[in-house]
C-alpha atoms as a PDB file:
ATOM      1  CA  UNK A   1       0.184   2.445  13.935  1.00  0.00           C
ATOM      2  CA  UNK A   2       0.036   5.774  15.813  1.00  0.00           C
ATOM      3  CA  UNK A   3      -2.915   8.239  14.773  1.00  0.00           C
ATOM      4  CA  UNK A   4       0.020  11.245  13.925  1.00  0.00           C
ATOM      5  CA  UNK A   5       1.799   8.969  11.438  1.00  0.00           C
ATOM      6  CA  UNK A   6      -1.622   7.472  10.055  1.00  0.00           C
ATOM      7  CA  UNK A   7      -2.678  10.732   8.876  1.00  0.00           C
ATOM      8  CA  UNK A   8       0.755  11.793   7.495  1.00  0.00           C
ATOM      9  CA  UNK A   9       0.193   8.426   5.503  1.00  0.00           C
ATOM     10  CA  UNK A  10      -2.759   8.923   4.296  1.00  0.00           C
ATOM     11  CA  UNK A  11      -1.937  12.681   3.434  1.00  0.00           C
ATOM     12  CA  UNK A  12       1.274  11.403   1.199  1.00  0.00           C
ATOM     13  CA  UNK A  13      -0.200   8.825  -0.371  1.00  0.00           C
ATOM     14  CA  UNK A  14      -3.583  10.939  -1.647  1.00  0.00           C
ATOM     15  CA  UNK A  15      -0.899  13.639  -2.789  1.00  0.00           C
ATOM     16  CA  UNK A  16       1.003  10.810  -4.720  1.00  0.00           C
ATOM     17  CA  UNK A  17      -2.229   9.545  -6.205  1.00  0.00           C
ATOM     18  CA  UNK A  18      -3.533  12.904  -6.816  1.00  0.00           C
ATOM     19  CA  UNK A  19      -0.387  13.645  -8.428  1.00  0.00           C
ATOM     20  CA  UNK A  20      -0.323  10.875 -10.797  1.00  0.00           C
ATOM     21  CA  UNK A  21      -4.020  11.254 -11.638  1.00  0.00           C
ATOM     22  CA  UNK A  22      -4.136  15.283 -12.221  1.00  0.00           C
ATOM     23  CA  UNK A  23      -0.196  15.587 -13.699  1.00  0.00           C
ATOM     24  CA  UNK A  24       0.142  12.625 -16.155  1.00  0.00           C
ATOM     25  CA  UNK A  25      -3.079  10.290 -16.738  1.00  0.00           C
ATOM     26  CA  UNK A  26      -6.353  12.418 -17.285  1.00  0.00           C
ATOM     27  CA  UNK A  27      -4.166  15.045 -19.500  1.00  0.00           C
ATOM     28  CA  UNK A  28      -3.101  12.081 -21.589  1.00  0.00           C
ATOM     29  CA  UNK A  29      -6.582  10.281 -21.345  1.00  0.00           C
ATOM     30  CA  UNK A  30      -5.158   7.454 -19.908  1.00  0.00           C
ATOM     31  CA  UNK A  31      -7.876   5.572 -18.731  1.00  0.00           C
ATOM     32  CA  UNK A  32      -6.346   2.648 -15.902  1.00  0.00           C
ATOM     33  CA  UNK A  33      -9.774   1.519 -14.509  1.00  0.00           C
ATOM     34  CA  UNK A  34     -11.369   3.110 -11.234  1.00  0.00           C
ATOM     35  CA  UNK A  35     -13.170   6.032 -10.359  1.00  0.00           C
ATOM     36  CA  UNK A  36     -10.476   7.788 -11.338  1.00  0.00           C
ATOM     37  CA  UNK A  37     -10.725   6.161 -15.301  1.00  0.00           C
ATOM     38  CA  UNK A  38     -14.465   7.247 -15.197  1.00  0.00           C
ATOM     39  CA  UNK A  39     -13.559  11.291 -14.146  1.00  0.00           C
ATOM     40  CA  UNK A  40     -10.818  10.909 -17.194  1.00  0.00           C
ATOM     41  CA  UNK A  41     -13.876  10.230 -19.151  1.00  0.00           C
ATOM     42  CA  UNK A  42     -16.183  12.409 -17.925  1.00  0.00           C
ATOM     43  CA  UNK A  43     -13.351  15.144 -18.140  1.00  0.00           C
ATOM     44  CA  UNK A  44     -12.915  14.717 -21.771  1.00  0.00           C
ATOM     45  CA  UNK A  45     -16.462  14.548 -22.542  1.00  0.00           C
ATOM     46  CA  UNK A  46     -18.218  16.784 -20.606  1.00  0.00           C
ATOM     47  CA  UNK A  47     -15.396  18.661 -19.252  1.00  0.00           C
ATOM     48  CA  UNK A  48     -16.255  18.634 -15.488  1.00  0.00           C
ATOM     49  CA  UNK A  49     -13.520  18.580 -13.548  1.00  0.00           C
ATOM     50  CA  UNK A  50     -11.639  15.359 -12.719  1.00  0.00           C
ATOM     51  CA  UNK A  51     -11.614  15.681  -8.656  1.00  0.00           C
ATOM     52  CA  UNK A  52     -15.074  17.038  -8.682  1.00  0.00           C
ATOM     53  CA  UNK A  53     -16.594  14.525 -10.522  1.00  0.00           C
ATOM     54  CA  UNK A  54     -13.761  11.541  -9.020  1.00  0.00           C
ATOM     55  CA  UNK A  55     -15.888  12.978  -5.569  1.00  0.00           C
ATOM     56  CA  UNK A  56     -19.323  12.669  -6.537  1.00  0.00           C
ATOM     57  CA  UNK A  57     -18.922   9.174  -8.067  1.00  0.00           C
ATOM     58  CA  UNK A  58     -17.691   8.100  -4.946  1.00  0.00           C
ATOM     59  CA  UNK A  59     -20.139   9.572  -2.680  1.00  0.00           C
ATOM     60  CA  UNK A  60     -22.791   7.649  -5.375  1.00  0.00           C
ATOM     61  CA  UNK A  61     -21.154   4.139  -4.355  1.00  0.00           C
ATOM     62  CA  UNK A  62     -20.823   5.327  -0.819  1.00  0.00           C
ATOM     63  CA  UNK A  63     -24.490   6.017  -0.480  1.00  0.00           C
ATOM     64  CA  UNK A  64     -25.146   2.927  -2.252  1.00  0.00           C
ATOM     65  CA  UNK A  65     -23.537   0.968  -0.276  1.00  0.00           C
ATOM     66  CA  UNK A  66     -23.782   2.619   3.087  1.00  0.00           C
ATOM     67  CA  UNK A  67     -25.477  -0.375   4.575  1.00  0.00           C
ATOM     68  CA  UNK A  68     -23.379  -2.819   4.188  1.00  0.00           C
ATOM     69  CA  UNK A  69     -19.999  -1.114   4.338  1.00  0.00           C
ATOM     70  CA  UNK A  70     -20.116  -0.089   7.369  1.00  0.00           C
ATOM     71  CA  UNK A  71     -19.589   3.263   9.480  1.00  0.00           C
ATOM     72  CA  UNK A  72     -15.925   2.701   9.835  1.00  0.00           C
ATOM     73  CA  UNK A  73     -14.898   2.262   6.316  1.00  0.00           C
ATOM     74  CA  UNK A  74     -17.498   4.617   5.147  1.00  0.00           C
ATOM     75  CA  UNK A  75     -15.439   7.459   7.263  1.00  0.00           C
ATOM     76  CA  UNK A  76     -11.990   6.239   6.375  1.00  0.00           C
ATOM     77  CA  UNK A  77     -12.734   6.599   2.482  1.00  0.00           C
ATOM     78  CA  UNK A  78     -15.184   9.499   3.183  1.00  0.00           C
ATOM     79  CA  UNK A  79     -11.492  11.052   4.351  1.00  0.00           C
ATOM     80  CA  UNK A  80      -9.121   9.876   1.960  1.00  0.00           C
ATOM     81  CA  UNK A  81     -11.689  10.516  -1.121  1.00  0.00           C
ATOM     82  CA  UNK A  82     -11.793  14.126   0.425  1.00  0.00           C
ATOM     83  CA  UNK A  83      -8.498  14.429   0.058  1.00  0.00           C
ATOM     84  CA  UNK A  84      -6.817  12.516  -3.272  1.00  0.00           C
ATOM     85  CA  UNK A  85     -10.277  14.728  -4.720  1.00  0.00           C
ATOM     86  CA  UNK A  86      -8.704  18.069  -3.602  1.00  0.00           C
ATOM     87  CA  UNK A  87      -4.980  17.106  -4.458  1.00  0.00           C
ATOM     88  CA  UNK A  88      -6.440  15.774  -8.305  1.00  0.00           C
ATOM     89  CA  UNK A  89      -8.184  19.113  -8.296  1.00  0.00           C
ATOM     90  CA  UNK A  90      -5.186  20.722  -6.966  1.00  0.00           C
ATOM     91  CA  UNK A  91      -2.194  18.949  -9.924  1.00  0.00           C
ATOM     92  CA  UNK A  92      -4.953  19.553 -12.944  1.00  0.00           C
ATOM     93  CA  UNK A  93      -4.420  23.156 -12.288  1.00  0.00           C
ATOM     94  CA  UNK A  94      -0.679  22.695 -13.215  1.00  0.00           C
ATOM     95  CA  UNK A  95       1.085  22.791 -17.041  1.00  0.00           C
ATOM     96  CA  UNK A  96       1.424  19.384 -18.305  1.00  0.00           C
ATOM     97  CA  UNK A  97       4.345  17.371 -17.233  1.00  0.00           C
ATOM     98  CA  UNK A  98       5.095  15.161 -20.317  1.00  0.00           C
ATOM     99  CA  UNK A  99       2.715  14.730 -23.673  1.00  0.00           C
ATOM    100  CA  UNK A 100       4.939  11.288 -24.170  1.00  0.00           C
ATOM    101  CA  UNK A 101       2.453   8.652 -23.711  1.00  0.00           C
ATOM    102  CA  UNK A 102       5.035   6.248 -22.624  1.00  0.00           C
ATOM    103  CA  UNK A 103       6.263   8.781 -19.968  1.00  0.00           C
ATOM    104  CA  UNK A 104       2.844   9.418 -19.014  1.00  0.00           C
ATOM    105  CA  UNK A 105       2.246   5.534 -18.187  1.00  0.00           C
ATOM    106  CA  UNK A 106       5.296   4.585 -16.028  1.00  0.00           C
ATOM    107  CA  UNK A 107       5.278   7.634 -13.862  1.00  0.00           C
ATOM    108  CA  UNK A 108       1.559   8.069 -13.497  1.00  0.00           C
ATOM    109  CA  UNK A 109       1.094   4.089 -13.291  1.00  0.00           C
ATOM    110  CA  UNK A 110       4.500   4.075 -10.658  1.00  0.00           C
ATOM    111  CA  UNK A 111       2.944   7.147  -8.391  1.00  0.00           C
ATOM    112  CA  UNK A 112      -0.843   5.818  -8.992  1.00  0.00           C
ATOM    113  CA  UNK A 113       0.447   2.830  -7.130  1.00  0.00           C
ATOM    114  CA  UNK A 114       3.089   4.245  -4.804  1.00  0.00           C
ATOM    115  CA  UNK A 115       0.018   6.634  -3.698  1.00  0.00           C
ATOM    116  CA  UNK A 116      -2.232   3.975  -3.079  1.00  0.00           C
ATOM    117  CA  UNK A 117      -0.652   1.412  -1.686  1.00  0.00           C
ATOM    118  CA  UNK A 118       1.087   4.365   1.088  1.00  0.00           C
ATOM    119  CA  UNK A 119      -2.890   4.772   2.024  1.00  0.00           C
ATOM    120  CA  UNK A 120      -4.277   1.487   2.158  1.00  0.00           C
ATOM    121  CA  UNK A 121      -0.447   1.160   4.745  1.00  0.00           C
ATOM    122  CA  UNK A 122      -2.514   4.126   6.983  1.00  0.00           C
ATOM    123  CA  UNK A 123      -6.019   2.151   6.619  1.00  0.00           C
ATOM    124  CA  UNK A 124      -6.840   4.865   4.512  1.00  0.00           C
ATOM    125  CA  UNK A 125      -9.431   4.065   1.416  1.00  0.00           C
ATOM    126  CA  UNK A 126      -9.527   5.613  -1.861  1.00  0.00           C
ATOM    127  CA  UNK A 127     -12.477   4.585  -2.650  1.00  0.00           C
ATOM    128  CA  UNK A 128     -13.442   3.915  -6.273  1.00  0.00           C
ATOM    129  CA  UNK A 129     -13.945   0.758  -7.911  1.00  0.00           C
ATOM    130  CA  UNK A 130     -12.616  -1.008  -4.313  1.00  0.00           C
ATOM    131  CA  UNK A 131     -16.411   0.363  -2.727  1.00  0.00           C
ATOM    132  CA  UNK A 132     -18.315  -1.514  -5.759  1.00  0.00           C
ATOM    133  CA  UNK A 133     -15.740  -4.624  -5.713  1.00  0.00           C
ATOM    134  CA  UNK A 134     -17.192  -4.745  -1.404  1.00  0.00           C
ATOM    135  CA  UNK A 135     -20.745  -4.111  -2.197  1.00  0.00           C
ATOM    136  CA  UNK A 136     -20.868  -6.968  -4.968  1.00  0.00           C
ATOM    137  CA  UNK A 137     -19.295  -9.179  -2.745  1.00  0.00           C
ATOM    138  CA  UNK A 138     -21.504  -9.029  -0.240  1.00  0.00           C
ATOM    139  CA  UNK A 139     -23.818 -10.752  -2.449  1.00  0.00           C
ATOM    140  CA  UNK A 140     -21.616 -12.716  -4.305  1.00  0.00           C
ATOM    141  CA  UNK A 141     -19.079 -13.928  -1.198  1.00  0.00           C
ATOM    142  CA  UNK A 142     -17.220 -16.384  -2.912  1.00  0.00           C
ATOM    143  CA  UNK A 143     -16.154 -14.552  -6.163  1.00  0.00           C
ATOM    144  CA  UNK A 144     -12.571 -13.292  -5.342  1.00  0.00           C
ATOM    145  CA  UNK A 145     -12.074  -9.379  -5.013  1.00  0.00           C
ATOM    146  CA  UNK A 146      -9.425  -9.429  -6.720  1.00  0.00           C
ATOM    147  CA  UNK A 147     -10.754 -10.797  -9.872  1.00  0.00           C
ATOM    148  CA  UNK A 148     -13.885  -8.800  -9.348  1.00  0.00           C
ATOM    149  CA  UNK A 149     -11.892  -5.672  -9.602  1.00  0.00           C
ATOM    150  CA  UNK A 150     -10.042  -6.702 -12.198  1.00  0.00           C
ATOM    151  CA  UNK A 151     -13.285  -7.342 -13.811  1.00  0.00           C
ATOM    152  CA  UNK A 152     -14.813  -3.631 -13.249  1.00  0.00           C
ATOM    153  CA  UNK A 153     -11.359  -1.947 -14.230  1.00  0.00           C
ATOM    154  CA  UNK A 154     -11.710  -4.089 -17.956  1.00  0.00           C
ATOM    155  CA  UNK A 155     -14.839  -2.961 -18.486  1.00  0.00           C
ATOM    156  CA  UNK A 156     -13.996   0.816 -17.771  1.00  0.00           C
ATOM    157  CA  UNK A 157     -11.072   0.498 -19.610  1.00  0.00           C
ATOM    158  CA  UNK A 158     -13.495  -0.430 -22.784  1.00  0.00           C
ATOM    159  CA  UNK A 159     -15.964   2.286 -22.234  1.00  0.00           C
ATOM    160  CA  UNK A 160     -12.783   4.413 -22.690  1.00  0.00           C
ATOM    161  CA  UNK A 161     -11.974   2.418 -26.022  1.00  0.00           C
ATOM    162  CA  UNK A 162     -15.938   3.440 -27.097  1.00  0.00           C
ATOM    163  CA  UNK A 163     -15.355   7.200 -26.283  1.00  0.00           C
ATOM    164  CA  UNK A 164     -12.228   8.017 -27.117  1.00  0.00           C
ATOM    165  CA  UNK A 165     -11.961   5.138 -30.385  1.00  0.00           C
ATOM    166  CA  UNK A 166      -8.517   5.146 -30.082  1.00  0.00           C
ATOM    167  CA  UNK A 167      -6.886   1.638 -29.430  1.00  0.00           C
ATOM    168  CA  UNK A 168      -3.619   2.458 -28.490  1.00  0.00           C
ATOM    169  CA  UNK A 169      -4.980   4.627 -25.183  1.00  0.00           C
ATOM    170  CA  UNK A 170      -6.585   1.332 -24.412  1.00  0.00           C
ATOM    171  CA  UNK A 171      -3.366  -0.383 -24.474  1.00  0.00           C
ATOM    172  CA  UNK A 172      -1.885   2.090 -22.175  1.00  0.00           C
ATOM    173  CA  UNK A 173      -4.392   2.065 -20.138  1.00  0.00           C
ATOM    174  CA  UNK A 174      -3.659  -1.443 -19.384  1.00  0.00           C
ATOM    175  CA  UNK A 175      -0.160  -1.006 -18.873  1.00  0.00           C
ATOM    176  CA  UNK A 176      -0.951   1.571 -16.663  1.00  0.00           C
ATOM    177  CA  UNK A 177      -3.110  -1.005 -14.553  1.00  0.00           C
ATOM    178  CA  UNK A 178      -0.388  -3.228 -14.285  1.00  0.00           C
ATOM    179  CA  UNK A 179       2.022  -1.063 -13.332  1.00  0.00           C
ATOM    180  CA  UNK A 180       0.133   0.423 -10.483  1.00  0.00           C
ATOM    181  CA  UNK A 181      -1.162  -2.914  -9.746  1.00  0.00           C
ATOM    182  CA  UNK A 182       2.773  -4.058  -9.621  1.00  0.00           C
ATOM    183  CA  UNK A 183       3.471  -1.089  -7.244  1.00  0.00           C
ATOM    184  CA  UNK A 184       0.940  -1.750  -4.701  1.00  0.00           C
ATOM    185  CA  UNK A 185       1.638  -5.004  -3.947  1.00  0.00           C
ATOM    186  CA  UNK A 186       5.563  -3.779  -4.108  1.00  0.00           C
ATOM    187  CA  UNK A 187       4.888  -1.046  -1.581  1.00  0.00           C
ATOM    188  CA  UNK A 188       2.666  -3.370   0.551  1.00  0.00           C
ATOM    189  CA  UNK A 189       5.128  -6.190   0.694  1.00  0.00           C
ATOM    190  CA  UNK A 190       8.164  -4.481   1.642  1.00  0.00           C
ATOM    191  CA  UNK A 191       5.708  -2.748   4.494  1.00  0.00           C
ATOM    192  CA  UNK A 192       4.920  -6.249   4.971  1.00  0.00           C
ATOM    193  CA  UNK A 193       9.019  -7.263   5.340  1.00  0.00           C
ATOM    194  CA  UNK A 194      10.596  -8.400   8.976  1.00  0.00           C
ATOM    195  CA  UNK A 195      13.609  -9.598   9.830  1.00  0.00           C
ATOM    196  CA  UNK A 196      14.051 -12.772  12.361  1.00  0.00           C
ATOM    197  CA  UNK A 197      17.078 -12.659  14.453  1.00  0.00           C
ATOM    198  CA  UNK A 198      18.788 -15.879  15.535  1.00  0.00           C
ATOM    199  CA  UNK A 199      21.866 -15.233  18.423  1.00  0.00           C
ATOM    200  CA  UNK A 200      24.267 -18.026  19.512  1.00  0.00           C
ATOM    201  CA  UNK A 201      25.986 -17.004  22.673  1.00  0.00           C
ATOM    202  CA  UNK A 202      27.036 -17.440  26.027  1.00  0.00           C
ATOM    203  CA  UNK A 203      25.622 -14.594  27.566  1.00  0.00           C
ATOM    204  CA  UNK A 204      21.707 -15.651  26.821  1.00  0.00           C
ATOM    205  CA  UNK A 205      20.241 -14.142  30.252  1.00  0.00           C
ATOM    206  CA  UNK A 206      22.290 -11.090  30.435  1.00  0.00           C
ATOM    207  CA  UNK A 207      21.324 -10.147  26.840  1.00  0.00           C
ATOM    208  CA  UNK A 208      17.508 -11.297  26.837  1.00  0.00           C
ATOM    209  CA  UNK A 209      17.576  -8.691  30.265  1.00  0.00           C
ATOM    210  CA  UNK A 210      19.302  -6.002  28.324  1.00  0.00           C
ATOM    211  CA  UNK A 211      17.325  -6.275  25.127  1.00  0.00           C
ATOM    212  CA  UNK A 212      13.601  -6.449  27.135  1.00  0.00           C
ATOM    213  CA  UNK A 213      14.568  -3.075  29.074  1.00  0.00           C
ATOM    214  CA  UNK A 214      15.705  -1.353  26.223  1.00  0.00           C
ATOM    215  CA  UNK A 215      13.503  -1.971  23.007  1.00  0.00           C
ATOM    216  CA  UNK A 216      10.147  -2.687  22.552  1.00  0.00           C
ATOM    217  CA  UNK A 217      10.564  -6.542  21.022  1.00  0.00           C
ATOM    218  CA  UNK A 218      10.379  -9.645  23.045  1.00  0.00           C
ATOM    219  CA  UNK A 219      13.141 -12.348  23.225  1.00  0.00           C
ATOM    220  CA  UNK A 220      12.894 -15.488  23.300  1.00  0.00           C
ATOM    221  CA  UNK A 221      15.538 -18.197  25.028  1.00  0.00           C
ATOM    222  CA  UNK A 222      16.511 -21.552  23.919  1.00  0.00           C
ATOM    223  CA  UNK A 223      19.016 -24.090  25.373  1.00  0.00           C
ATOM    224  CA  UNK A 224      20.787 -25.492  22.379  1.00  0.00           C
ATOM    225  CA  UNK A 225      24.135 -27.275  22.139  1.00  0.00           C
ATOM    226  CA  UNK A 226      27.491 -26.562  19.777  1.00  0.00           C
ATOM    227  CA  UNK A 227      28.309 -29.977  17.819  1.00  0.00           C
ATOM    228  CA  UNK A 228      31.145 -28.316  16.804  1.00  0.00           C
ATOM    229  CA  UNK A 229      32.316 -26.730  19.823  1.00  0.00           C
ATOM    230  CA  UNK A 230      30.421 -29.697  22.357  1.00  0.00           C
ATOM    231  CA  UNK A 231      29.282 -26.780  24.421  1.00  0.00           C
ATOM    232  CA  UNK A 232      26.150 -25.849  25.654  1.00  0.00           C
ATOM    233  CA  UNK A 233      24.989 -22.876  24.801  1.00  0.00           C
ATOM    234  CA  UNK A 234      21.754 -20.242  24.790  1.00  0.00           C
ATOM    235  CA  UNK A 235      19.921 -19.036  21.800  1.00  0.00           C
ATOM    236  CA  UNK A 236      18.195 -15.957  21.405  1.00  0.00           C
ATOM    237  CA  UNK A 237      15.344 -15.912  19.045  1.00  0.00           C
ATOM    238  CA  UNK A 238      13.818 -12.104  17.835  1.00  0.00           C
ATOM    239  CA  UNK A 239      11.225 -10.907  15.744  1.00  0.00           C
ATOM    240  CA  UNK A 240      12.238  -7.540  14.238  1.00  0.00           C
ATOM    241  CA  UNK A 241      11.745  -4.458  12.379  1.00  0.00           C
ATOM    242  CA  UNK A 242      14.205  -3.995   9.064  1.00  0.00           C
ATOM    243  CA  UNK A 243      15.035  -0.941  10.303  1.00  0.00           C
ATOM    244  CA  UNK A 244      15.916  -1.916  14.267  1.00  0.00           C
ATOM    245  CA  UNK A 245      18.750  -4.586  13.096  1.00  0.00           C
ATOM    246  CA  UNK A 246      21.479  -2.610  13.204  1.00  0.00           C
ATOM    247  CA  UNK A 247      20.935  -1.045  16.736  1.00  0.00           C
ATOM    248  CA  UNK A 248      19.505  -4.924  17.620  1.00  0.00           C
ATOM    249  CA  UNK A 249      22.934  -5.798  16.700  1.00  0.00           C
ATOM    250  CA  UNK A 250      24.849  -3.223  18.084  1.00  0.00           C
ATOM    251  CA  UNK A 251      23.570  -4.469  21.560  1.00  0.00           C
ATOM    252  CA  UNK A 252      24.538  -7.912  21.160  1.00  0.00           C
ATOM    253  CA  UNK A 253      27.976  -7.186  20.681  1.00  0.00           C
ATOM    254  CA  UNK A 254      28.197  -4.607  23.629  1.00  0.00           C
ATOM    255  CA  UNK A 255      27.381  -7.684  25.887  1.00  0.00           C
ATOM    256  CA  UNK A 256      28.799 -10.376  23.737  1.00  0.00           C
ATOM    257  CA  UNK A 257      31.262  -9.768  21.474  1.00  0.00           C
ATOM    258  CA  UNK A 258      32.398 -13.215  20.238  1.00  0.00           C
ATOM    259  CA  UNK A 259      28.234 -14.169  19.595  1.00  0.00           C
ATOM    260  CA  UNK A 260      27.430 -15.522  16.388  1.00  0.00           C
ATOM    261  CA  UNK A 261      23.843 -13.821  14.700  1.00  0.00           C
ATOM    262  CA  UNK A 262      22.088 -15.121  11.896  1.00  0.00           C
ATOM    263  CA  UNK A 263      19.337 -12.583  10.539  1.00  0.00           C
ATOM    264  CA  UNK A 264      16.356 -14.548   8.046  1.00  0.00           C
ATOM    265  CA  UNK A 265      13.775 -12.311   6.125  1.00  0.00           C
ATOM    266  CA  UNK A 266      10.243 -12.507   7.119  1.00  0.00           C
ATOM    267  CA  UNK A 267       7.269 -11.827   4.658  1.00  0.00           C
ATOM    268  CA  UNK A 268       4.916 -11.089   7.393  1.00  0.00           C
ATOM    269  CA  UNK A 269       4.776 -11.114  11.184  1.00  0.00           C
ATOM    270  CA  UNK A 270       1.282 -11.355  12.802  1.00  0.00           C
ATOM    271  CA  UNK A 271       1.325 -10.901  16.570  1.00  0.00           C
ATOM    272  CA  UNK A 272       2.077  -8.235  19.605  1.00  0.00           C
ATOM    273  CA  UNK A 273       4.079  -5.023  18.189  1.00  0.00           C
ATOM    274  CA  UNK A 274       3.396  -6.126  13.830  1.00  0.00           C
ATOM    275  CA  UNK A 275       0.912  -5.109  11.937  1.00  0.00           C
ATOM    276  CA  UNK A 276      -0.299  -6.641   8.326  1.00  0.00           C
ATOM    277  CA  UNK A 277      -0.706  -4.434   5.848  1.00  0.00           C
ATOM    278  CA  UNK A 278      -3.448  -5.427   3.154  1.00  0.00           C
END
């Protein structure tokens, strides 16, 4: 991924989540977990403000763990901190969206984890809850960090249950987990999403020329043979983008229009051109 479209990533995804955070949860004290739960807290106790305090937690867990994060990540959520901070600071200074509790969850739950899961895409982090789940495993190596996070998110979700005694936020609250959870991995799998091209023709050279010159995907060519037809034939095999398919056909049938495609989803593509997102 480009530098240009990493940062215009990792800007709309820290809007999204700062958006989610400042517009529907800490108004309604919905507590999900993270650093961001805490602030809710902290905001309703206290009454410091939610990206202030959302960016001096992290800094604590970035100190913390400085050592054993390393400089890299330490910059990247240094960054994207910086920034879902500002845009939380930025949406608590608007009117209140929605009072509706159930509203509250499913939008700030959907855009929560829209937000995110758009950052981690640029190899932006958030921080939070993700910094402690990195420093405990460095200590603890085989205890997924998954499970670990899951783990921390509970028990802030609890604290919230002792502050704000109200048992129905805490449900909520949970909802709201899984629902961002759900949109993370949603967002992060259909990033994830190829398409593999299979092309039956009789034009196999010409096309694998034509298609090498003009895009930036390599081709593949396979002697195969029609049972149906008893002729030999060439197949083209193509790993693509979703989005390049229809211009990927398009060229095909310039060259060869009687071909015969076949297009498979792919859940992930590791290798020259594809990235993984995690």
């Amino acid at each position: 991924m480009n530098r240009k479209k990493s940062i215009l990533l990792t800007l709309l995804g820290t809007m999204l989540t700062g958006f989610a955070i400042g517009s529907f949860l800490t108004p309604n004290k919905i507590v999900g977990g993270g650093a961001s739960g805490i602030s809710t807290i902290i905001y309703h106790t206290i009454g410091i403000q939610p990206g202030l305090s959302f960016f001096i937690i992290n800094m604590f867990f970035l100190v913390a763990g400085l050592k054993v994060l390393g400089r890299e990540f330490v910059f990247k959520t240094l960054l994207g901190i910086s920034l879902l901070s500002v845009f939380t600071e930025i949406f608590n200074l608007f009117p209140i969206y929605t009072e509706n509790l159930i509203l509250a969850v499913l939008f700030g739950g959907a855009l929560y984890g829209i937000g995110i899961g758009t950052a981690f895409a640029a190899g932006a982090s958030t921080g939070g809850t993700d910094i402690v789940g990195r420093i405990i495993q460095t200590k603890f190596s085989t205890v997924p960090i998954g499970k670990m996070l899951l783990f921390i998110d509970g028990i802030i979700i609890l604290v919230s249950l002792i502050i704000f005694q109200n048992v129905e936020l805490v449900l909520f609250g949970v909802l709201t987990l899984l629902i961002s959870s759900y949109s993370i991995d949603l967002v992060i799998n259909k990033l994830n999403v190829s398409k593999i091209a299979f092309v039956i023709t009789d034009k196999g050279e010409e096309i694998s020329k034509y298609l090498i010159s003009t895009s930036p995907r390599g081709v593949t060519l396979i002697d195969v043979h029609g049972v149906y037809s008893d002729t030999d034939k060439k197949m083209l095999f193509c790993a693509l983008k979703e989005s390049e398919t229809e211009a990927f056909q398009k060229k095909i049938l310039s060259i060869d229009p009687t071909s015969f495609t076949v297009f498979a989803e792919s859940q992930r593509i590791k290798g020259n051109g594809f990235y993984i997102y995690k």
